[in-house]
PDB file of N, CA and C in Angstrom:
ATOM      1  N   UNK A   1       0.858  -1.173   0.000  1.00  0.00           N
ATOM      2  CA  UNK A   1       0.000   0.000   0.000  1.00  0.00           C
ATOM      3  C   UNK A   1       0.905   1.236   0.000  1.00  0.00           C
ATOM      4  N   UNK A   2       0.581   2.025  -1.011  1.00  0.00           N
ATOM      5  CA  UNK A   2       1.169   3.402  -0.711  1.00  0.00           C
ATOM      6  C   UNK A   2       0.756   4.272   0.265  1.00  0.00           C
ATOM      7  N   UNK A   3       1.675   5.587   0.304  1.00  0.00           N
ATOM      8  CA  UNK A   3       1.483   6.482   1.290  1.00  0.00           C
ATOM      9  C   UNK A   3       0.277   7.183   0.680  1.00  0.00           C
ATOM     10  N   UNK A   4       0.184   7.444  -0.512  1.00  0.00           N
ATOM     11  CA  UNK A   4      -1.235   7.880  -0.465  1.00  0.00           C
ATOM     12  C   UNK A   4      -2.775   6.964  -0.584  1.00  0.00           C
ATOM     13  N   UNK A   5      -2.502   5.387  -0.828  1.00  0.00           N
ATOM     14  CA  UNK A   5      -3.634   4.762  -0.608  1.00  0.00           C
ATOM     15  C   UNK A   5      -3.819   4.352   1.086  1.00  0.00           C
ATOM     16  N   UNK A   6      -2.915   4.640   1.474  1.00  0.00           N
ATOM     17  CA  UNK A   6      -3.134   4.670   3.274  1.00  0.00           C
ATOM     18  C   UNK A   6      -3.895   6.349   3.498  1.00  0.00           C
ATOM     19  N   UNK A   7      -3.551   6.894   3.072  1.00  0.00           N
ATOM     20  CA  UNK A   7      -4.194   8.594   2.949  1.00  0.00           C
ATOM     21  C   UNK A   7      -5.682   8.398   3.289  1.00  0.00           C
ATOM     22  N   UNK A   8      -5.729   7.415   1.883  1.00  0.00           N
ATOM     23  CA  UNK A   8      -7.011   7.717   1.377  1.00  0.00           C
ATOM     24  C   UNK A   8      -7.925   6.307   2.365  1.00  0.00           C
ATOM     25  N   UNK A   9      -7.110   5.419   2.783  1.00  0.00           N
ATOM     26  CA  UNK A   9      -7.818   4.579   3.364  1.00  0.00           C
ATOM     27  C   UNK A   9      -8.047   5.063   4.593  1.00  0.00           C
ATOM     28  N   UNK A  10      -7.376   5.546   5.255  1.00  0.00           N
ATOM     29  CA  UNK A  10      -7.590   6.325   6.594  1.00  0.00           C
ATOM     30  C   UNK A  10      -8.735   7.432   7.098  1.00  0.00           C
ATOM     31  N   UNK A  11      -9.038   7.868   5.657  1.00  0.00           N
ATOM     32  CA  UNK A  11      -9.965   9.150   5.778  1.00  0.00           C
ATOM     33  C   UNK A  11     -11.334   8.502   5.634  1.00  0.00           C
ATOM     34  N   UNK A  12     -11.252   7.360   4.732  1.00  0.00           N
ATOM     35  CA  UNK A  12     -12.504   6.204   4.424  1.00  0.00           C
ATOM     36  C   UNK A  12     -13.351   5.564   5.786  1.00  0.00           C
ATOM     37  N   UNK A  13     -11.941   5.407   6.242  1.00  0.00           N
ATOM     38  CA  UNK A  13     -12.215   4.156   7.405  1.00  0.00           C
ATOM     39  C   UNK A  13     -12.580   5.250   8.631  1.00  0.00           C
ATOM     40  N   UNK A  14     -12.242   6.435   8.744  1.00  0.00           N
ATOM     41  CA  UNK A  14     -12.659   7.690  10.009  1.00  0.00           C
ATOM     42  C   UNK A  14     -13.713   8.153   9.618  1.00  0.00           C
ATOM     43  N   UNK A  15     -14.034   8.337   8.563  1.00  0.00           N
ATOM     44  CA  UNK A  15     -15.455   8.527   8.116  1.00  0.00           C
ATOM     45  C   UNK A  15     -16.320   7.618   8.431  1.00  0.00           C
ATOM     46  N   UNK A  16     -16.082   6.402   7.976  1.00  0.00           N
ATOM     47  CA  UNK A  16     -17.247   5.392   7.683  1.00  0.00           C
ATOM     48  C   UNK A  16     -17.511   5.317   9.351  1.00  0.00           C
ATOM     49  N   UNK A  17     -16.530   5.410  10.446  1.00  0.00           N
ATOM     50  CA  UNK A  17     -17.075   5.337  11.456  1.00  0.00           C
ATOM     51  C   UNK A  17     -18.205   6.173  12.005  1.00  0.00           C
ATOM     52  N   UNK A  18     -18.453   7.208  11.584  1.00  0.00           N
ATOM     53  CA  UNK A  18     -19.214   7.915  11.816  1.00  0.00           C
ATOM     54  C   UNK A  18     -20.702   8.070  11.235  1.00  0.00           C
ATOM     55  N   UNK A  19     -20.776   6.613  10.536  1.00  0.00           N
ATOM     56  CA  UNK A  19     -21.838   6.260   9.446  1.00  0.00           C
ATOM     57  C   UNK A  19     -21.690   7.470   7.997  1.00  0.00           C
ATOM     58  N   UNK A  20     -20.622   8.011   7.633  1.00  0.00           N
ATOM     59  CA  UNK A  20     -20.724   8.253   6.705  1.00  0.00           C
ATOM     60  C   UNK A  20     -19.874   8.732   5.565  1.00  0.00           C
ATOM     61  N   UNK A  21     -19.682   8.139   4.334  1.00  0.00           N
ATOM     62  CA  UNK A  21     -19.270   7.728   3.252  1.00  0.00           C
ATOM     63  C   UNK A  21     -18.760   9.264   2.762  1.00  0.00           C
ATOM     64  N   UNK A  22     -17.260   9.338   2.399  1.00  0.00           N
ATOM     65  CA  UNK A  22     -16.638  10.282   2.158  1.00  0.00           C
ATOM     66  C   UNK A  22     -17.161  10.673   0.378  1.00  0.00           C
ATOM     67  N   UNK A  23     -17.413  12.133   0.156  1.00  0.00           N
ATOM     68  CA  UNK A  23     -17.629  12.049  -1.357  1.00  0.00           C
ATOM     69  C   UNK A  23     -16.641  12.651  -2.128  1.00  0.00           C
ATOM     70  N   UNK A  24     -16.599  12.028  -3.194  1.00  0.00           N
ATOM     71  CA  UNK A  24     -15.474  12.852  -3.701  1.00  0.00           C
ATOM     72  C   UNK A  24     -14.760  13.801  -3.507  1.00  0.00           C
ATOM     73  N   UNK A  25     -15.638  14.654  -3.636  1.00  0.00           N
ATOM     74  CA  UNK A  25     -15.136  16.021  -3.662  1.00  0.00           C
ATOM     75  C   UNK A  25     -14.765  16.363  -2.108  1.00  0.00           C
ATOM     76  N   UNK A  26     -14.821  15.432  -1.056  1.00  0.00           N
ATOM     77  CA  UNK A  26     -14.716  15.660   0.273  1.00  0.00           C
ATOM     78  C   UNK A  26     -13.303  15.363   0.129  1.00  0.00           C
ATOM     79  N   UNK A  27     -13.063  13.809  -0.642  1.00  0.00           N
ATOM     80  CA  UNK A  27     -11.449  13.103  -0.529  1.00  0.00           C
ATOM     81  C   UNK A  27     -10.541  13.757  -1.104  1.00  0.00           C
ATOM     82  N   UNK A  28     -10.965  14.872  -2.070  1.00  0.00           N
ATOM     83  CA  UNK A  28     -10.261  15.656  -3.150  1.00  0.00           C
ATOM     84  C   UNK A  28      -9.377  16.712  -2.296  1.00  0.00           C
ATOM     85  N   UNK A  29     -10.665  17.480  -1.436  1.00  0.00           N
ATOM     86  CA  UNK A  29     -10.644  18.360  -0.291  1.00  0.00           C
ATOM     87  C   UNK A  29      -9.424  18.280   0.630  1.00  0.00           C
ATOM     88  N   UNK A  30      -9.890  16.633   0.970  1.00  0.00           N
ATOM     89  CA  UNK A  30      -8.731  16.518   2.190  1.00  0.00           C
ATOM     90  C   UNK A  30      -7.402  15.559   1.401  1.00  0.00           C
ATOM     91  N   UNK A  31      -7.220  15.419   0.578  1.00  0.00           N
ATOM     92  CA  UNK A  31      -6.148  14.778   0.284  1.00  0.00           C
ATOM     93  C   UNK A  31      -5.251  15.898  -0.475  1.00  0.00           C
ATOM     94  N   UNK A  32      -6.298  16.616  -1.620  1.00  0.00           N
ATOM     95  CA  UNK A  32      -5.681  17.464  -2.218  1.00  0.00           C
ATOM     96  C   UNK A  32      -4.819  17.267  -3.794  1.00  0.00           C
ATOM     97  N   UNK A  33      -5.713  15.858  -3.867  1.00  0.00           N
ATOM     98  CA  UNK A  33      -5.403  15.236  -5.662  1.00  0.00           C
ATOM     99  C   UNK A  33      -6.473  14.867  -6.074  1.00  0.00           C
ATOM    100  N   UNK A  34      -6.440  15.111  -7.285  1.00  0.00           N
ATOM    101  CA  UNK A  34      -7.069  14.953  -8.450  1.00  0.00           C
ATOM    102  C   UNK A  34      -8.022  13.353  -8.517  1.00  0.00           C
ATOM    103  N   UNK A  35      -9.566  13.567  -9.127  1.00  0.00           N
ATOM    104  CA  UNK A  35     -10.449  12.887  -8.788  1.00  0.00           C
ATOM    105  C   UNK A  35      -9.916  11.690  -9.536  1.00  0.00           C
ATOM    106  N   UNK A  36      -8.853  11.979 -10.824  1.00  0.00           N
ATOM    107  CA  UNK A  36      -8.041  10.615 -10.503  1.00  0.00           C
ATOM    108  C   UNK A  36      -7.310   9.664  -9.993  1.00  0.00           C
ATOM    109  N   UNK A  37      -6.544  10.292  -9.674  1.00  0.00           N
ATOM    110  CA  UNK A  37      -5.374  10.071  -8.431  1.00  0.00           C
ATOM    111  C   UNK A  37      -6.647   9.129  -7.489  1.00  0.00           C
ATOM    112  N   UNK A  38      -7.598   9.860  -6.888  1.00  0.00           N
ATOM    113  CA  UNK A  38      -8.225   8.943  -5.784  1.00  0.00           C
ATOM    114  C   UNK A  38      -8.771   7.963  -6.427  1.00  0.00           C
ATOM    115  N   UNK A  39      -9.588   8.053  -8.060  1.00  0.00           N
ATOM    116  CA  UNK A  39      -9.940   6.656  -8.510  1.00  0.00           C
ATOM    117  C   UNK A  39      -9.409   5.602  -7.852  1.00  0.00           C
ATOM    118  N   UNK A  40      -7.799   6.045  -8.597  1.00  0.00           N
ATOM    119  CA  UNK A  40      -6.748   5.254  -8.824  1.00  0.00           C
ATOM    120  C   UNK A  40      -6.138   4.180  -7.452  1.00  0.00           C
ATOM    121  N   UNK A  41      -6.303   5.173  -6.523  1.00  0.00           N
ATOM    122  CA  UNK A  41      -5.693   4.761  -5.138  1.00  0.00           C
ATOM    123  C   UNK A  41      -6.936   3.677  -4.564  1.00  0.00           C
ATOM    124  N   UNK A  42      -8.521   4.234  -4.696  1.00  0.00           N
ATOM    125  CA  UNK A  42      -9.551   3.286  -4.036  1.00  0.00           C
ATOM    126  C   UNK A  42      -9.972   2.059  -5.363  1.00  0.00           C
ATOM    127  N   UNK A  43      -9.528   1.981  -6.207  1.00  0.00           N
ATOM    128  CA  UNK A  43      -9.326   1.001  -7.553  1.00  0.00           C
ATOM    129  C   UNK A  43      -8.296  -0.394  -6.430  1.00  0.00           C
ATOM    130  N   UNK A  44      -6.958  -0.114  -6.691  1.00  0.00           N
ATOM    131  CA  UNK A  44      -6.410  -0.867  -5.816  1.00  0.00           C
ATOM    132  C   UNK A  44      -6.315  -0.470  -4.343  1.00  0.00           C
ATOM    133  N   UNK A  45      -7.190  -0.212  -3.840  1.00  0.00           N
ATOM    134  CA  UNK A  45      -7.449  -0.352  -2.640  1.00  0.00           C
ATOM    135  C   UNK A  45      -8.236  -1.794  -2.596  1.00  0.00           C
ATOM    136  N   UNK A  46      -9.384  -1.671  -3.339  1.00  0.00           N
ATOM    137  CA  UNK A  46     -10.496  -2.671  -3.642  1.00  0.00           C
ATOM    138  C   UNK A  46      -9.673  -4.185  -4.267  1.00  0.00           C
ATOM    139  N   UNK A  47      -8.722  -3.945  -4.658  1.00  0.00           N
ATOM    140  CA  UNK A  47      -8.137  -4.880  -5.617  1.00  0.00           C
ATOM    141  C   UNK A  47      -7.466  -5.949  -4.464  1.00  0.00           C
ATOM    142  N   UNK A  48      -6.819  -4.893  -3.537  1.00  0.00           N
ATOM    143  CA  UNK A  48      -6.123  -5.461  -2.368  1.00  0.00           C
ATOM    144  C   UNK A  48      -6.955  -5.997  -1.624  1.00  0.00           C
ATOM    145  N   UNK A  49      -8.191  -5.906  -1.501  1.00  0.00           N
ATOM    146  CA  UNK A  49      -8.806  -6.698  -0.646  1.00  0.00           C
ATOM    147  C   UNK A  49      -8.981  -5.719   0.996  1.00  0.00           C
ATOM    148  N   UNK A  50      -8.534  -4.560   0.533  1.00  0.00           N
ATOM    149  CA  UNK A  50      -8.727  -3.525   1.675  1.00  0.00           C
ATOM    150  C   UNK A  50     -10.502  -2.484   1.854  1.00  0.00           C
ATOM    151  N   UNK A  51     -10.741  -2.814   0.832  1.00  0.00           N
ATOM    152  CA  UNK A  51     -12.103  -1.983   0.933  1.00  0.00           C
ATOM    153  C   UNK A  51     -12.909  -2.637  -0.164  1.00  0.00           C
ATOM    154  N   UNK A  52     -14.459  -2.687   0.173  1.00  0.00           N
ATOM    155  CA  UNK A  52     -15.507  -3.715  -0.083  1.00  0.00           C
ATOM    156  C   UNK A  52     -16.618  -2.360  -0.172  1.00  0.00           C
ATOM    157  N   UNK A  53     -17.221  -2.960  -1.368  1.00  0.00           N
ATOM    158  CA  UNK A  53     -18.484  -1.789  -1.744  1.00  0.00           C
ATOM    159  C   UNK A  53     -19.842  -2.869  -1.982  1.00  0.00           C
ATOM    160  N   UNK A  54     -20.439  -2.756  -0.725  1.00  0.00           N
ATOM    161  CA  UNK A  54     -21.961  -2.820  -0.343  1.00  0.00           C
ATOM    162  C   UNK A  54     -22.965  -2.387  -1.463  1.00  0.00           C
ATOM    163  N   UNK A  55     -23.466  -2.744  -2.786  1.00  0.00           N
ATOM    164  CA  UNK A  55     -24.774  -1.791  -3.566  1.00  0.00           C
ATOM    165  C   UNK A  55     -25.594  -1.396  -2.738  1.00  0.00           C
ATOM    166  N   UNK A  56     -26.153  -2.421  -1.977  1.00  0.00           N
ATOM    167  CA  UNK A  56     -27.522  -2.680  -1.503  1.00  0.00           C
ATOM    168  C   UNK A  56     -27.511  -1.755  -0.376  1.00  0.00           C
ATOM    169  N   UNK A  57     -26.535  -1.420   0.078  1.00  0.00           N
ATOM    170  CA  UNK A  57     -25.869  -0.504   1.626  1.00  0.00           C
ATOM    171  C   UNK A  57     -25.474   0.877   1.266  1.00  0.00           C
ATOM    172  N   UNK A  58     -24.991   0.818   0.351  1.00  0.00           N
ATOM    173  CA  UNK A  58     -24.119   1.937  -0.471  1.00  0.00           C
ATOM    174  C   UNK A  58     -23.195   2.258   0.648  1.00  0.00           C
ATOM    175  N   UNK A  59     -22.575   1.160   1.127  1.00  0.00           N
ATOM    176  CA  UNK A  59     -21.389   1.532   2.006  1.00  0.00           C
ATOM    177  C   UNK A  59     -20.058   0.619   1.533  1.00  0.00           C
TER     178      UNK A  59
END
């Protein structure tokens, strides 16, 4: 994991505690890269087996 998919997993996982789901433009906010860059980072985040997307939950 990189230093910025830990960034981005960290802000995911402090959010989600709070029941709620960071939006883009929130992760953009606090990370401060480009809505690709975060694709990119929660792409293999998901790949790694570090983060799981709920439809039915939208969590």
């Amino acid at each position: 994991m990189t230093d910025f998919e830990r960034k981005v997993y960290q802000i995911i996982v402090n959010m989600s505690l709070y029941s709620k789901n960071p939006t883009l433009d929130e992760l953009k906010r606090k990370t401060g890269n480009s809505e690709q860059e975060i694709r990119s980072a929660v792409k293999s985040l998901i790949r790694q087996g570090e983060l799981s997307w709920n439809k039915e939950k939208q969590i």
